[in-house]
Protein backbone atom coordinates (compact mmCIF):
# COMPACT_ATOMS: atom_id res chain seq x y z
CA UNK A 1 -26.80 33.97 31.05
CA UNK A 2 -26.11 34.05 27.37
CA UNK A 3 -22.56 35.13 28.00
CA UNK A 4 -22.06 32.00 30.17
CA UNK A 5 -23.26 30.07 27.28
CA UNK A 6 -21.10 31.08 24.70
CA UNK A 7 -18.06 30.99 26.97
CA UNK A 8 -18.95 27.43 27.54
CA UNK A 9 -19.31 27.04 24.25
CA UNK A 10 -15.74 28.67 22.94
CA UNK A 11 -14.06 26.36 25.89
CA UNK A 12 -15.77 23.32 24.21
CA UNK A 13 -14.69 24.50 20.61
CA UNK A 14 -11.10 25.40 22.24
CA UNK A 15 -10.81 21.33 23.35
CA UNK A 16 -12.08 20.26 20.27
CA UNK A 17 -9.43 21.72 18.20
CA UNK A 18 -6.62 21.14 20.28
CA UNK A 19 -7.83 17.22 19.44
CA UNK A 20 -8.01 18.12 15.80
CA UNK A 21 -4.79 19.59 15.49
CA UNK A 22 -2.89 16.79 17.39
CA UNK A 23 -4.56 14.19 15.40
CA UNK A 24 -3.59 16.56 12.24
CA UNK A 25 -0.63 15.71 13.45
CA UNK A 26 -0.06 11.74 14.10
CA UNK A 27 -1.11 11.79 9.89
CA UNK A 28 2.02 12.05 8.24
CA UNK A 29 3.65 9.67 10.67
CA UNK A 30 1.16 7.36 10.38
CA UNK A 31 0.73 7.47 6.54
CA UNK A 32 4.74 7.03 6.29
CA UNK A 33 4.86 3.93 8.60
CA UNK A 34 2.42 2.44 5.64
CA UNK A 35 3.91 3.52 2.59
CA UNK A 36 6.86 1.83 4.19
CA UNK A 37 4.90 -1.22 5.24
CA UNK A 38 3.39 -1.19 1.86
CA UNK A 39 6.92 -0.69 0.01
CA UNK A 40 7.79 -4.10 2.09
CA UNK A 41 5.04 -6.04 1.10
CA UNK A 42 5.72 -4.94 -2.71
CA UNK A 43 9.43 -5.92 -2.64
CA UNK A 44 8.44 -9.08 -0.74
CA UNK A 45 6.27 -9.77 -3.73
CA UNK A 46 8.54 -9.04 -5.90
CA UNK A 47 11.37 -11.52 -5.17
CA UNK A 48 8.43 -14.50 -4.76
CA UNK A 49 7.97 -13.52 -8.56
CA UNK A 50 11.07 -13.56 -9.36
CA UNK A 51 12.22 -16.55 -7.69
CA UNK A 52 9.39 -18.49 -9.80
CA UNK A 53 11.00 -21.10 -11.89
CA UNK A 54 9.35 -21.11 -15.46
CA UNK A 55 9.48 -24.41 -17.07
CA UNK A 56 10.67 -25.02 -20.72
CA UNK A 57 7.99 -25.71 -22.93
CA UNK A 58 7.25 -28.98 -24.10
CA UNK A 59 7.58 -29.75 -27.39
CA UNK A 60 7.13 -32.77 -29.21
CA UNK A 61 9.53 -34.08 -31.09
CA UNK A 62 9.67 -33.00 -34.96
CA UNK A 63 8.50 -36.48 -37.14
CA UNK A 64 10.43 -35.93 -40.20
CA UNK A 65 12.97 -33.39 -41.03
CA UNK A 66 10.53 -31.15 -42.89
CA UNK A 67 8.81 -30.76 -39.59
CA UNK A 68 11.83 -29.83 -38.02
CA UNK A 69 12.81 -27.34 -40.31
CA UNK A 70 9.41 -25.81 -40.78
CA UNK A 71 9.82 -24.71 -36.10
């Protein structure tokens, strides 16, 4: 009886890593499809930044000439 148990037991730990290895194995595909998503989203990001247009600042306009000089 015993040996029936523990066969049953090595089938079930058989199955289970079969699973583990061939979710071991979707990983790296799955973790490059996001560094690639993620390298998107970053460049994506960076061109909204970059296409930002940053206004001259405002100055007001110098009084006398001292004022002027004194910028």
């Amino acid at each position: 009886m015993s040996k029936e148990i523990i066969e049953k037991l090595d089938a079930i730990e058989a199955k289970q890593a079969e699973g583990i290895s061939a979710v071991e194995a979707k990983i790296p595909a799955a973790v490059a499809a996001v560094k690639a998503e993620m390298a998107e989203m970053v460049s994506a990001l960076e061109a909204k930044v970059a296409s930002i247009n940053m206004p001259e600042f405002i100055r007001t306009p110098a009084k006398t000439v001292r004022q002027d000089v004194n910028r």
